[in-house]
PDB file of N, CA and C in Angstrom:
ATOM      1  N   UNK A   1      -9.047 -66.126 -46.714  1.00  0.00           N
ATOM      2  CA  UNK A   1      -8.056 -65.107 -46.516  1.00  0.00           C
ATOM      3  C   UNK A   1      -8.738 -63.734 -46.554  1.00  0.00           C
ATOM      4  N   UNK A   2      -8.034 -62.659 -45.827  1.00  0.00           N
ATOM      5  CA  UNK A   2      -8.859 -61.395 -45.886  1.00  0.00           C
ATOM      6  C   UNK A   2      -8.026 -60.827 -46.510  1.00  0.00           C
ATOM      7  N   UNK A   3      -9.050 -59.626 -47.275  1.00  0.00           N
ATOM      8  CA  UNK A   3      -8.172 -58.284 -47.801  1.00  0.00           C
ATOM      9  C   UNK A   3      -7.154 -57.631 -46.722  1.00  0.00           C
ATOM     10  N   UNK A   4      -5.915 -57.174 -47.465  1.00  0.00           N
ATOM     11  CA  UNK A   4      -5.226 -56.228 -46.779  1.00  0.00           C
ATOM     12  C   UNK A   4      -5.403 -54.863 -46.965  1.00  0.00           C
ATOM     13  N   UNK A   5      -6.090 -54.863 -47.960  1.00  0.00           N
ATOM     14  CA  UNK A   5      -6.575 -53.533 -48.122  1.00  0.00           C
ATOM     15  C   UNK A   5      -5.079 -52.616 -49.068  1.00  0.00           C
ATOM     16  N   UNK A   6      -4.567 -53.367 -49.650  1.00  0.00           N
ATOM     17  CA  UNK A   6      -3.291 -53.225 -50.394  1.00  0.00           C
ATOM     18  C   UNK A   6      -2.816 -52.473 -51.506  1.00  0.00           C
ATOM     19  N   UNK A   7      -4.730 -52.283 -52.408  1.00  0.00           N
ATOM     20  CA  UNK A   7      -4.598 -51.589 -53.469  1.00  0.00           C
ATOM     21  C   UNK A   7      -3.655 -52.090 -54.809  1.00  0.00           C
ATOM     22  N   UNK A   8      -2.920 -53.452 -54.774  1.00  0.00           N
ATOM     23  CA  UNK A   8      -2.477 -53.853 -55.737  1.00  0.00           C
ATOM     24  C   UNK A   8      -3.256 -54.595 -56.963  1.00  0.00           C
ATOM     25  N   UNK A   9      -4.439 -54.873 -56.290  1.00  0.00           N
ATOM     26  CA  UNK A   9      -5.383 -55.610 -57.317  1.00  0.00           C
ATOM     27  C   UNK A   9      -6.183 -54.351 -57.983  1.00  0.00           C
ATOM     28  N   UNK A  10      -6.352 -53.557 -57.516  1.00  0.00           N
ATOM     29  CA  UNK A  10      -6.901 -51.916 -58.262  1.00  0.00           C
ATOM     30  C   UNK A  10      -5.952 -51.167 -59.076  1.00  0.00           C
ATOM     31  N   UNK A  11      -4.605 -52.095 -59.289  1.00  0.00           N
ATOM     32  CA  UNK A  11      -3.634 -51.107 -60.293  1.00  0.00           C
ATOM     33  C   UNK A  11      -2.781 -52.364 -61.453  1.00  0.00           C
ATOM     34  N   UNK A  12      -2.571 -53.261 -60.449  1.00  0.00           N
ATOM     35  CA  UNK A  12      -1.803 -54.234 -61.347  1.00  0.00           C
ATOM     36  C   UNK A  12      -2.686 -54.474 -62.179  1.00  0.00           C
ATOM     37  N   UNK A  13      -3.882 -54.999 -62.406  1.00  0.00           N
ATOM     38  CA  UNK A  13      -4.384 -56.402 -63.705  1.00  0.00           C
ATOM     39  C   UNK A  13      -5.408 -54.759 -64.425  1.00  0.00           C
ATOM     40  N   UNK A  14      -5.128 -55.615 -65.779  1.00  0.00           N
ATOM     41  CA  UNK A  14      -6.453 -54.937 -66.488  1.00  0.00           C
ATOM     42  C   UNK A  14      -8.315 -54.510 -65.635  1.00  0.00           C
ATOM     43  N   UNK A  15      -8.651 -53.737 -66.176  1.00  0.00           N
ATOM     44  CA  UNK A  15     -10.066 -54.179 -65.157  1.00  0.00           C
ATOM     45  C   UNK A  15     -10.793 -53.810 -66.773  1.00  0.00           C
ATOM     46  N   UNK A  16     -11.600 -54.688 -67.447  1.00  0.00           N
ATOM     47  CA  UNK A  16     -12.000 -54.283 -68.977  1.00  0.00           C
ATOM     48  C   UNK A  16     -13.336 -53.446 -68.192  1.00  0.00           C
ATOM     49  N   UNK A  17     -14.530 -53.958 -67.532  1.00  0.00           N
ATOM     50  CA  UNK A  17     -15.560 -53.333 -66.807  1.00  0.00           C
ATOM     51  C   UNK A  17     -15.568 -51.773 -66.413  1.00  0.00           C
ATOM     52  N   UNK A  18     -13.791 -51.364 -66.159  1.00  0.00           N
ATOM     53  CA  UNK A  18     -13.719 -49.980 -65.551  1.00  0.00           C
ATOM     54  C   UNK A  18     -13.209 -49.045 -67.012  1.00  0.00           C
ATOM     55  N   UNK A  19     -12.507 -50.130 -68.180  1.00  0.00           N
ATOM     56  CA  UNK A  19     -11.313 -49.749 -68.942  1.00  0.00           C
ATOM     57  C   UNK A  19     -10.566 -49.062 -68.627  1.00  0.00           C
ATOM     58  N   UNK A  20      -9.554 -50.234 -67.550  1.00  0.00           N
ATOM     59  CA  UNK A  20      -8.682 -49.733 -66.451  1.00  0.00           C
ATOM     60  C   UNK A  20      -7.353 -50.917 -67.237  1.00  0.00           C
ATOM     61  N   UNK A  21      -6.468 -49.949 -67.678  1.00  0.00           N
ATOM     62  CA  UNK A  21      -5.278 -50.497 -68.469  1.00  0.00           C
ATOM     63  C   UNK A  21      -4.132 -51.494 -67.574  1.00  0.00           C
ATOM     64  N   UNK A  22      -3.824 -52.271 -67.970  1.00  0.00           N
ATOM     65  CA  UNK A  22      -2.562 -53.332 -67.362  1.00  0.00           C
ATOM     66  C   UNK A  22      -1.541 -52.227 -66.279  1.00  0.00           C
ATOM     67  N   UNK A  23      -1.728 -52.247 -65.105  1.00  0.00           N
ATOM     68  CA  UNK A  23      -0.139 -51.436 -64.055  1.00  0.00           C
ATOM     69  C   UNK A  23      -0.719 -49.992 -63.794  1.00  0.00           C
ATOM     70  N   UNK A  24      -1.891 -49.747 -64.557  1.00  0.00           N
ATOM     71  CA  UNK A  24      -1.971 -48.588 -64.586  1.00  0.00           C
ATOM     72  C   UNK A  24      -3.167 -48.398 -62.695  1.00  0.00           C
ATOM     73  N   UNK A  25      -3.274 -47.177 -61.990  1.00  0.00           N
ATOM     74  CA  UNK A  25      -4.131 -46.888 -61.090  1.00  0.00           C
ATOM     75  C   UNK A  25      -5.596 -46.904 -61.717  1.00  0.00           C
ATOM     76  N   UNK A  26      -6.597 -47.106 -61.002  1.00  0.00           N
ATOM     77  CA  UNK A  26      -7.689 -47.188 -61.271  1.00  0.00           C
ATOM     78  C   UNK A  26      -8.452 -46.123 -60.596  1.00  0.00           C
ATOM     79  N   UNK A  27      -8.968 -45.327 -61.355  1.00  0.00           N
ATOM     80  CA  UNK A  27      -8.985 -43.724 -61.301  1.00  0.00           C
ATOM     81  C   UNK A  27     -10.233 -43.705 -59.423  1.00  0.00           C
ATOM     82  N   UNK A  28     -10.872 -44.723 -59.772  1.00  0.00           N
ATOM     83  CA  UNK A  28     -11.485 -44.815 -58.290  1.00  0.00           C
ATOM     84  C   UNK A  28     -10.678 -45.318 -57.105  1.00  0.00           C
ATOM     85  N   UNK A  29      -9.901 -45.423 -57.348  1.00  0.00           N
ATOM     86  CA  UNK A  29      -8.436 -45.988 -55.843  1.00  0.00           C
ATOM     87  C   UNK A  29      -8.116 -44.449 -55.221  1.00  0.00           C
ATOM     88  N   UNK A  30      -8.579 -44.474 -54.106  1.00  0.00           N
ATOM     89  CA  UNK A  30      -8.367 -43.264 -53.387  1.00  0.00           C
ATOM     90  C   UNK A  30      -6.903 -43.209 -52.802  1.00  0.00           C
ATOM     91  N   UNK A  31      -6.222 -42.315 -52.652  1.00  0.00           N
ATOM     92  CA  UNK A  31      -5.049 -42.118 -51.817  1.00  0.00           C
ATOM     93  C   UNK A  31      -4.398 -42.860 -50.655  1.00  0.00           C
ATOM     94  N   UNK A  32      -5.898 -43.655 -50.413  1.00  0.00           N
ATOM     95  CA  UNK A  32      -4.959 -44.821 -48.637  1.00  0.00           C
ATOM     96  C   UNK A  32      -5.997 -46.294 -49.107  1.00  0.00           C
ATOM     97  N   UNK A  33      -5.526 -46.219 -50.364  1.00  0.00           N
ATOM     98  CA  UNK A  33      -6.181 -47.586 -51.143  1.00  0.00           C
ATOM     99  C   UNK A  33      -7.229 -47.963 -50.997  1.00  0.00           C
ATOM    100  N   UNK A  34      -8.548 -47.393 -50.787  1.00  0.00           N
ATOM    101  CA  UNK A  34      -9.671 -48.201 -50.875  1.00  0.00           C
ATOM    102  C   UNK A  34     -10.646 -47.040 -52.423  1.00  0.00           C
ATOM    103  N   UNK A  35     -11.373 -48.374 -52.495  1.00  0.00           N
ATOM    104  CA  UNK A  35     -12.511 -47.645 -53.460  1.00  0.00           C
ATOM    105  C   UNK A  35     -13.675 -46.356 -53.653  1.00  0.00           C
ATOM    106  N   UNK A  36     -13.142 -45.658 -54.024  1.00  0.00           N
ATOM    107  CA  UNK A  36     -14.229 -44.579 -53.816  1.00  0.00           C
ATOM    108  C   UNK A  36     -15.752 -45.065 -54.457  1.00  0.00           C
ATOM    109  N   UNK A  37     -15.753 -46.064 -55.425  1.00  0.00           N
ATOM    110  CA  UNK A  37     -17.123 -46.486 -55.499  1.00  0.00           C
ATOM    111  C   UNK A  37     -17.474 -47.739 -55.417  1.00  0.00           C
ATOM    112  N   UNK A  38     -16.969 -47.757 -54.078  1.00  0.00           N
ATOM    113  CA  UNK A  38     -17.529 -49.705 -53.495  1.00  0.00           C
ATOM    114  C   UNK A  38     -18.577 -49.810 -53.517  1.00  0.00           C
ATOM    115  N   UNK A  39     -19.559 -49.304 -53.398  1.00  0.00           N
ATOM    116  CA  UNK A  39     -20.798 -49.465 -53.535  1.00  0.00           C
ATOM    117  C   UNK A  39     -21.491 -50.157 -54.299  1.00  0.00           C
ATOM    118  N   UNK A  40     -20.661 -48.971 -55.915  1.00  0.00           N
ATOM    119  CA  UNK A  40     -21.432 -49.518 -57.191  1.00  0.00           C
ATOM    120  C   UNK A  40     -20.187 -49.872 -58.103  1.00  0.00           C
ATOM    121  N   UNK A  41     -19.239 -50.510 -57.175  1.00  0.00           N
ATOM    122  CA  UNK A  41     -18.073 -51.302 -58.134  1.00  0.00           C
ATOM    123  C   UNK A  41     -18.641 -52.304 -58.890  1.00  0.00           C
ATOM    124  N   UNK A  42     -17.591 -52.595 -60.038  1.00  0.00           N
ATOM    125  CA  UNK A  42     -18.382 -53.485 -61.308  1.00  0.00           C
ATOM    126  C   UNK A  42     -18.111 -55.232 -60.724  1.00  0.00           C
ATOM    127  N   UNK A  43     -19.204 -55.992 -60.899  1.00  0.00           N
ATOM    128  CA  UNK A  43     -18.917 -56.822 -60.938  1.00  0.00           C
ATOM    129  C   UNK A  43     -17.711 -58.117 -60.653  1.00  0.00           C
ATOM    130  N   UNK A  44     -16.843 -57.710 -61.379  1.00  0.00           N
ATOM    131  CA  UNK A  44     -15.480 -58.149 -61.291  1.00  0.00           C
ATOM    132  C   UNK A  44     -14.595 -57.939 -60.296  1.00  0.00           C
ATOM    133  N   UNK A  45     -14.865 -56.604 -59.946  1.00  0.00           N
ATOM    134  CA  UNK A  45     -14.348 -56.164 -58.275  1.00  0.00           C
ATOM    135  C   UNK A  45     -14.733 -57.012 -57.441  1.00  0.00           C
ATOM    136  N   UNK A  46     -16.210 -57.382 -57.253  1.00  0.00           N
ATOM    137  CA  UNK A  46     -16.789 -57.579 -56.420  1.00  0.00           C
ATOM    138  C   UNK A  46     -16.966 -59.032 -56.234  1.00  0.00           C
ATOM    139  N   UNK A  47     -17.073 -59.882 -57.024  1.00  0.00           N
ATOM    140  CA  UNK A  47     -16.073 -61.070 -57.373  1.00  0.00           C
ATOM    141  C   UNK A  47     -14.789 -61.422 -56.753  1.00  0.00           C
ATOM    142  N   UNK A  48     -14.249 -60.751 -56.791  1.00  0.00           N
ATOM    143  CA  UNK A  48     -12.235 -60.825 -56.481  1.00  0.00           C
ATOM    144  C   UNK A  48     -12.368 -61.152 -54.983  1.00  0.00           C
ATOM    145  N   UNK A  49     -11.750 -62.294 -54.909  1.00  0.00           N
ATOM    146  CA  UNK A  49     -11.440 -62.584 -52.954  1.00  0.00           C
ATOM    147  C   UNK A  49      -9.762 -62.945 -53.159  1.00  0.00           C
ATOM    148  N   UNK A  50      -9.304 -62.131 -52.216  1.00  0.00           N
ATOM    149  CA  UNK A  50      -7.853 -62.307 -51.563  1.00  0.00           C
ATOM    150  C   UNK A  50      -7.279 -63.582 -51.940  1.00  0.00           C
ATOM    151  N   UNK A  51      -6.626 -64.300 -52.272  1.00  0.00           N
ATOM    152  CA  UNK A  51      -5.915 -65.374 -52.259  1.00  0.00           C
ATOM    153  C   UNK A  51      -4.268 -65.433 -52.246  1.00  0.00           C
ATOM    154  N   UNK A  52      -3.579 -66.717 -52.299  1.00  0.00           N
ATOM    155  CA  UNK A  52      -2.517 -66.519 -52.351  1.00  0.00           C
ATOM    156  C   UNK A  52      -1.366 -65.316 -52.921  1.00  0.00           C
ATOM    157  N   UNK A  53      -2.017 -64.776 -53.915  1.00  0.00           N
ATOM    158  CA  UNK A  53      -1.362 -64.539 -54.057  1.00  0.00           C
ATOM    159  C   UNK A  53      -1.247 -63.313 -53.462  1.00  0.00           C
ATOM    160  N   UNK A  54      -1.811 -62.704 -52.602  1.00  0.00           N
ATOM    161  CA  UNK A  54      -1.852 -61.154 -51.867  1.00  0.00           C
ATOM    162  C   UNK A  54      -0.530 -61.794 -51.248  1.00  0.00           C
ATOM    163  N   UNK A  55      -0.546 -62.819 -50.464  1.00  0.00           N
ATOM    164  CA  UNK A  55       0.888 -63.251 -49.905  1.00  0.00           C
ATOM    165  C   UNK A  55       2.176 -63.293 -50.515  1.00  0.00           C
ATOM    166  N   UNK A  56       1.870 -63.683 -51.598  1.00  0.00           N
ATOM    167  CA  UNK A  56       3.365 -63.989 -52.344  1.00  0.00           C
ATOM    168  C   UNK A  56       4.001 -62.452 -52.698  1.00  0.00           C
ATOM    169  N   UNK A  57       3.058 -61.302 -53.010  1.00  0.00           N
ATOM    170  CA  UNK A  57       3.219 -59.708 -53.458  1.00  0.00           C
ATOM    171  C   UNK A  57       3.676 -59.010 -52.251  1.00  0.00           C
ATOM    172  N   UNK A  58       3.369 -59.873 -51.304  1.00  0.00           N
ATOM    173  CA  UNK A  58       3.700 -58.312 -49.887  1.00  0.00           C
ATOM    174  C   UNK A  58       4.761 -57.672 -50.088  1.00  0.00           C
ATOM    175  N   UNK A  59       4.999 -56.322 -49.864  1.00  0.00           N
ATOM    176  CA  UNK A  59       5.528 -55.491 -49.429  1.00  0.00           C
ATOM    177  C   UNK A  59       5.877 -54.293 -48.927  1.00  0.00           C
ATOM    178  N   UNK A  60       6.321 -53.635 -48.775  1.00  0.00           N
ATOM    179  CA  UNK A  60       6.033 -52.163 -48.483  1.00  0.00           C
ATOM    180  C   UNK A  60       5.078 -51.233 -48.518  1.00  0.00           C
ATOM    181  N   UNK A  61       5.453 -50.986 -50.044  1.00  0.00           N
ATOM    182  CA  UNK A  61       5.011 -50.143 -50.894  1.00  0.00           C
ATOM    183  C   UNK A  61       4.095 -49.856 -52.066  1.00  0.00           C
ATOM    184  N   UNK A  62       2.902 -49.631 -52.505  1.00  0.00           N
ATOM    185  CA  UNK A  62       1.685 -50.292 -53.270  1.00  0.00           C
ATOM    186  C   UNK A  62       2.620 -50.556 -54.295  1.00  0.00           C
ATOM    187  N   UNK A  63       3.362 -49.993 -54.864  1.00  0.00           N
ATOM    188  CA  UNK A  63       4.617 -49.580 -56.186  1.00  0.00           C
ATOM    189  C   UNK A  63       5.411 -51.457 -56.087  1.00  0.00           C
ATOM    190  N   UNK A  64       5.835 -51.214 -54.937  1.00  0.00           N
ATOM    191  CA  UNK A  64       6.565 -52.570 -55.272  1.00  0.00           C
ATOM    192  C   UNK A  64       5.775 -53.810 -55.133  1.00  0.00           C
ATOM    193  N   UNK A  65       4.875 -53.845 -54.647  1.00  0.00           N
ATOM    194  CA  UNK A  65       3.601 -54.970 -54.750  1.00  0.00           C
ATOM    195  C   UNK A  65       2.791 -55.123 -56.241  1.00  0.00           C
ATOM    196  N   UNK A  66       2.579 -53.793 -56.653  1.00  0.00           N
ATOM    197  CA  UNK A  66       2.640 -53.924 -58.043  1.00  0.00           C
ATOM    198  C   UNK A  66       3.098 -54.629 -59.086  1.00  0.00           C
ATOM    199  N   UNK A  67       4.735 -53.971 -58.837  1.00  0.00           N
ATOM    200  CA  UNK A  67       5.870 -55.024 -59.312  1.00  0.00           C
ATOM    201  C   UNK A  67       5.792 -56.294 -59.251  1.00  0.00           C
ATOM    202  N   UNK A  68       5.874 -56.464 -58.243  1.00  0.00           N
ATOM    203  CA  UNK A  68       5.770 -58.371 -57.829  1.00  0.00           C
ATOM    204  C   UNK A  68       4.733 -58.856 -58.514  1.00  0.00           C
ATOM    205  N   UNK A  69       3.586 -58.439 -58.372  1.00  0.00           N
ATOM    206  CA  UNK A  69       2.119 -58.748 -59.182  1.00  0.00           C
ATOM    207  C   UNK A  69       2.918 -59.039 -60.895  1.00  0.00           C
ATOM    208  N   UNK A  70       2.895 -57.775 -61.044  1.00  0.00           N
ATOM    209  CA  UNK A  70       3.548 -57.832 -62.664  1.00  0.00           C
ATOM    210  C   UNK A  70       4.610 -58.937 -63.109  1.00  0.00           C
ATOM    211  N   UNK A  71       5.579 -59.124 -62.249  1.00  0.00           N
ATOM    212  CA  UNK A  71       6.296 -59.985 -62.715  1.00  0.00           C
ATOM    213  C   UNK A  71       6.056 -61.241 -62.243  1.00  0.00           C
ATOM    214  N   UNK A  72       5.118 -61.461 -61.057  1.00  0.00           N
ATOM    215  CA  UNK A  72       4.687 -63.171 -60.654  1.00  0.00           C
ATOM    216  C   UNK A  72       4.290 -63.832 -62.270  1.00  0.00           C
ATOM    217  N   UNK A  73       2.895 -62.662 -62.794  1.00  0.00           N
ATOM    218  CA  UNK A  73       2.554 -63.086 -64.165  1.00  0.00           C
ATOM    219  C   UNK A  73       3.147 -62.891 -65.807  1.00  0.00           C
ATOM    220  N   UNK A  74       4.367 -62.486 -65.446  1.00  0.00           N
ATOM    221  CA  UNK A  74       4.930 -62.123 -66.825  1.00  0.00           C
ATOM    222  C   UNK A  74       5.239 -61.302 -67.635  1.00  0.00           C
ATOM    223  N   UNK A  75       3.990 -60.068 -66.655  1.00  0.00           N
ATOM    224  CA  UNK A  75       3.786 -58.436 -67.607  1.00  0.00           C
ATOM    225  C   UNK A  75       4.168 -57.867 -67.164  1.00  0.00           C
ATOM    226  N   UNK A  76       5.575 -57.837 -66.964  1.00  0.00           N
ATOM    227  CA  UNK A  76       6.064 -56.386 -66.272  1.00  0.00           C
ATOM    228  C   UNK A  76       6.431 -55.860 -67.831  1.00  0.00           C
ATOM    229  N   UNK A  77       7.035 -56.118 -68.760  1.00  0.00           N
ATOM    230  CA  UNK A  77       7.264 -55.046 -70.045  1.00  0.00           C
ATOM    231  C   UNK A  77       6.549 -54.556 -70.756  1.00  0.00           C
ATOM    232  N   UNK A  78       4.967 -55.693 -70.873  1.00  0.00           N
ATOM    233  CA  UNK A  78       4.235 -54.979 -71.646  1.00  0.00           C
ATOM    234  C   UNK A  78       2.953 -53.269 -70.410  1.00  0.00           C
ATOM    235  N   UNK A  79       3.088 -53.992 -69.334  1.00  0.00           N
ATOM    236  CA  UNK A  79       2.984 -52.742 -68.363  1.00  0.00           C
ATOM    237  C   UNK A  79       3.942 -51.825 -68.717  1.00  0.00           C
ATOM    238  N   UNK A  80       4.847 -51.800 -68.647  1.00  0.00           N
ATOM    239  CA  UNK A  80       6.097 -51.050 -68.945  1.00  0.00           C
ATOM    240  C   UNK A  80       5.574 -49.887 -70.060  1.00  0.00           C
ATOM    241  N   UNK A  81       5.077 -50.671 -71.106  1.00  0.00           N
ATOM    242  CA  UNK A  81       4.828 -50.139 -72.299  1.00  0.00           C
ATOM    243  C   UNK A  81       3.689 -49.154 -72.290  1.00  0.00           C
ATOM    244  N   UNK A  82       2.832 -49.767 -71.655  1.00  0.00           N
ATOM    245  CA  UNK A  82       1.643 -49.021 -71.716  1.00  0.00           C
ATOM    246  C   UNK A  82       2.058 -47.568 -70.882  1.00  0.00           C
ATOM    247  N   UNK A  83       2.571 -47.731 -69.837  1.00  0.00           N
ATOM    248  CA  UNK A  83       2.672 -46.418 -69.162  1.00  0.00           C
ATOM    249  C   UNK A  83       3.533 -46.022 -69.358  1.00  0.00           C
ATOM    250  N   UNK A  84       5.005 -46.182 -70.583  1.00  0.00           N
ATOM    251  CA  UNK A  84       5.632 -45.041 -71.486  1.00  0.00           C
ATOM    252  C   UNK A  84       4.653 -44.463 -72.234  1.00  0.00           C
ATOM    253  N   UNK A  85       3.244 -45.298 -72.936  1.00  0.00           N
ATOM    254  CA  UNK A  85       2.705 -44.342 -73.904  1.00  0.00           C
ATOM    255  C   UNK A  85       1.879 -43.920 -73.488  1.00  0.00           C
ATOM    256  N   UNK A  86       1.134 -43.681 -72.363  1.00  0.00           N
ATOM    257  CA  UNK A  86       0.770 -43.192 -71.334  1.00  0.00           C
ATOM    258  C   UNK A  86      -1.001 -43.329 -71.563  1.00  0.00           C
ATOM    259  N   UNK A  87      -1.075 -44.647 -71.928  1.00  0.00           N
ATOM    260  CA  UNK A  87      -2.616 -44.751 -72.362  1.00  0.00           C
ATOM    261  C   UNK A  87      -3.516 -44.585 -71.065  1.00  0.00           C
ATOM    262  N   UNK A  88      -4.425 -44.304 -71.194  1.00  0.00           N
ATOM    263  CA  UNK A  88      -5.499 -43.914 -70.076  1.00  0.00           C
ATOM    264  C   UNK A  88      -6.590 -44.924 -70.309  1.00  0.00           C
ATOM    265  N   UNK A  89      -6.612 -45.770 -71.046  1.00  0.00           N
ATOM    266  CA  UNK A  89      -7.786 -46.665 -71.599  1.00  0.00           C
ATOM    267  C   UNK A  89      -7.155 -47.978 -72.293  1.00  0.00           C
ATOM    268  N   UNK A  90      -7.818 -49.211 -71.367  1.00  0.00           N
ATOM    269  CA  UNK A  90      -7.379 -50.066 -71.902  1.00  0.00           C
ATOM    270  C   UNK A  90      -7.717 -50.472 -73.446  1.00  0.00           C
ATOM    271  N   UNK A  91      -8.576 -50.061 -74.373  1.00  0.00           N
ATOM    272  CA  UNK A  91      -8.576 -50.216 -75.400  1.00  0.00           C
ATOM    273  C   UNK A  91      -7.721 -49.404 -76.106  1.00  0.00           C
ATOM    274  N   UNK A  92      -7.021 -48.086 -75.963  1.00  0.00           N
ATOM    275  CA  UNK A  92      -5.787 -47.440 -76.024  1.00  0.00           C
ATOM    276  C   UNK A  92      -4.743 -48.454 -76.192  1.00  0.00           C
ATOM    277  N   UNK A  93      -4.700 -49.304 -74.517  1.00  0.00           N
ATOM    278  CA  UNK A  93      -3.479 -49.315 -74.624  1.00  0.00           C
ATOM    279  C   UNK A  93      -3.463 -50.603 -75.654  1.00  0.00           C
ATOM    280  N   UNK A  94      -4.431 -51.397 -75.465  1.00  0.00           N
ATOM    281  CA  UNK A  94      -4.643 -52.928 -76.660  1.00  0.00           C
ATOM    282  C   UNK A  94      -4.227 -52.547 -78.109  1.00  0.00           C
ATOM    283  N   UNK A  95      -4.872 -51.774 -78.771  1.00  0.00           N
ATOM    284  CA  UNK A  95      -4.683 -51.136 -79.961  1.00  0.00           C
ATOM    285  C   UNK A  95      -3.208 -50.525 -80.259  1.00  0.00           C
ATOM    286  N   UNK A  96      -2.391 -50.467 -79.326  1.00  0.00           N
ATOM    287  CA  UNK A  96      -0.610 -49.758 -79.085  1.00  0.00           C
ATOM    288  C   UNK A  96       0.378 -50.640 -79.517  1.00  0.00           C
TER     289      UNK A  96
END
Protein backbone atom coordinates (compact mmCIF):
# COMPACT_ATOMS: atom_id res chain seq x y z
CA UNK A 1 0.00 0.00 0.00
CA UNK A 2 1.29 3.58 -0.57
CA UNK A 3 1.38 6.62 1.57
CA UNK A 4 -1.31 9.16 1.10
CA UNK A 5 0.62 11.52 2.35
CA UNK A 6 -2.22 12.17 5.10
CA UNK A 7 -0.25 13.37 8.02
CA UNK A 8 -2.37 11.30 10.46
CA UNK A 9 0.41 9.02 11.51
CA UNK A 10 2.61 12.37 12.39
CA UNK A 11 -0.17 13.52 14.92
CA UNK A 12 -2.31 10.64 16.09
CA UNK A 13 0.20 7.94 17.93
CA UNK A 14 2.84 8.88 20.44
CA UNK A 15 6.31 9.18 18.63
CA UNK A 16 8.72 8.52 22.11
CA UNK A 17 12.04 9.07 19.48
CA UNK A 18 10.60 12.74 18.67
CA UNK A 19 8.76 13.10 22.39
CA UNK A 20 5.85 13.68 20.32
CA UNK A 21 2.68 13.30 22.78
CA UNK A 22 -0.58 10.99 21.96
CA UNK A 23 -3.11 13.46 19.14
CA UNK A 24 -0.79 15.95 19.53
CA UNK A 25 1.10 17.55 15.83
CA UNK A 26 4.56 16.70 15.47
CA UNK A 27 6.38 19.92 15.47
CA UNK A 28 8.23 18.67 12.07
CA UNK A 29 4.72 18.15 10.05
CA UNK A 30 4.74 21.02 7.76
CA UNK A 31 1.46 22.76 6.76
CA UNK A 32 0.50 20.32 3.51
CA UNK A 33 1.61 17.24 5.67
CA UNK A 34 4.88 16.12 4.86
CA UNK A 35 8.11 16.06 7.01
CA UNK A 36 10.32 18.80 7.25
CA UNK A 37 13.08 16.37 8.40
CA UNK A 38 12.69 13.27 6.21
CA UNK A 39 15.93 13.01 5.77
CA UNK A 40 17.05 12.61 9.28
CA UNK A 41 13.61 11.29 10.63
CA UNK A 42 14.01 8.87 13.62
CA UNK A 43 13.95 5.53 13.02
CA UNK A 44 10.43 4.71 13.82
CA UNK A 45 9.22 7.05 11.10
CA UNK A 46 11.12 5.42 8.84
CA UNK A 47 9.99 2.02 9.72
CA UNK A 48 6.16 2.90 9.42
CA UNK A 49 4.61 1.53 5.97
CA UNK A 50 0.95 2.44 5.15
CA UNK A 51 -1.33 -0.34 5.98
CA UNK A 52 -4.82 -0.96 6.52
CA UNK A 53 -5.40 1.05 8.47
CA UNK A 54 -4.69 4.46 6.39
CA UNK A 55 -7.97 2.94 4.77
CA UNK A 56 -10.17 2.42 7.51
CA UNK A 57 -9.19 6.54 8.79
CA UNK A 58 -9.94 8.24 5.40
CA UNK A 59 -11.34 11.33 5.35
CA UNK A 60 -11.43 14.75 4.64
CA UNK A 61 -9.77 16.42 6.97
CA UNK A 62 -6.22 15.61 8.81
CA UNK A 63 -8.56 16.55 12.16
CA UNK A 64 -11.07 13.96 11.41
CA UNK A 65 -8.63 11.18 10.34
CA UNK A 66 -7.06 11.84 13.50
CA UNK A 67 -10.22 11.16 15.18
CA UNK A 68 -10.86 7.94 13.55
CA UNK A 69 -7.16 6.93 14.32
CA UNK A 70 -7.93 7.80 18.02
CA UNK A 71 -10.95 6.09 18.38
CA UNK A 72 -10.17 2.85 15.95
CA UNK A 73 -7.58 2.37 19.11
CA UNK A 74 -9.38 3.49 22.13
CA UNK A 75 -7.57 6.90 22.91
CA UNK A 76 -9.65 9.36 22.02
CA UNK A 77 -10.08 10.60 25.99
CA UNK A 78 -6.89 10.10 27.13
CA UNK A 79 -5.77 12.34 23.80
CA UNK A 80 -8.46 14.44 24.92
CA UNK A 81 -6.61 14.91 28.09
CA UNK A 82 -3.40 15.58 27.09
CA UNK A 83 -4.34 18.47 24.84
CA UNK A 84 -6.69 20.12 27.64
CA UNK A 85 -3.38 20.20 29.63
CA UNK A 86 -1.67 21.22 26.85
CA UNK A 87 1.54 19.10 27.29
CA UNK A 88 4.17 19.65 24.64
CA UNK A 89 6.18 16.48 25.68
CA UNK A 90 5.28 13.17 25.88
CA UNK A 91 6.91 12.60 29.15
CA UNK A 92 4.72 15.71 30.31
CA UNK A 93 1.97 14.31 29.18
CA UNK A 94 2.81 10.43 30.85
CA UNK A 95 3.60 11.96 34.19
CA UNK A 96 -0.28 14.00 34.00
Amino acid sequence: MDCTRCGACCVAPDIAALDKPLGMRCPHLTADNLCSVYERRPQVCRDYAADEVCHLIEAPTLEERVQKYLALFGLTDEAESIRQRGCSSMRKARSG
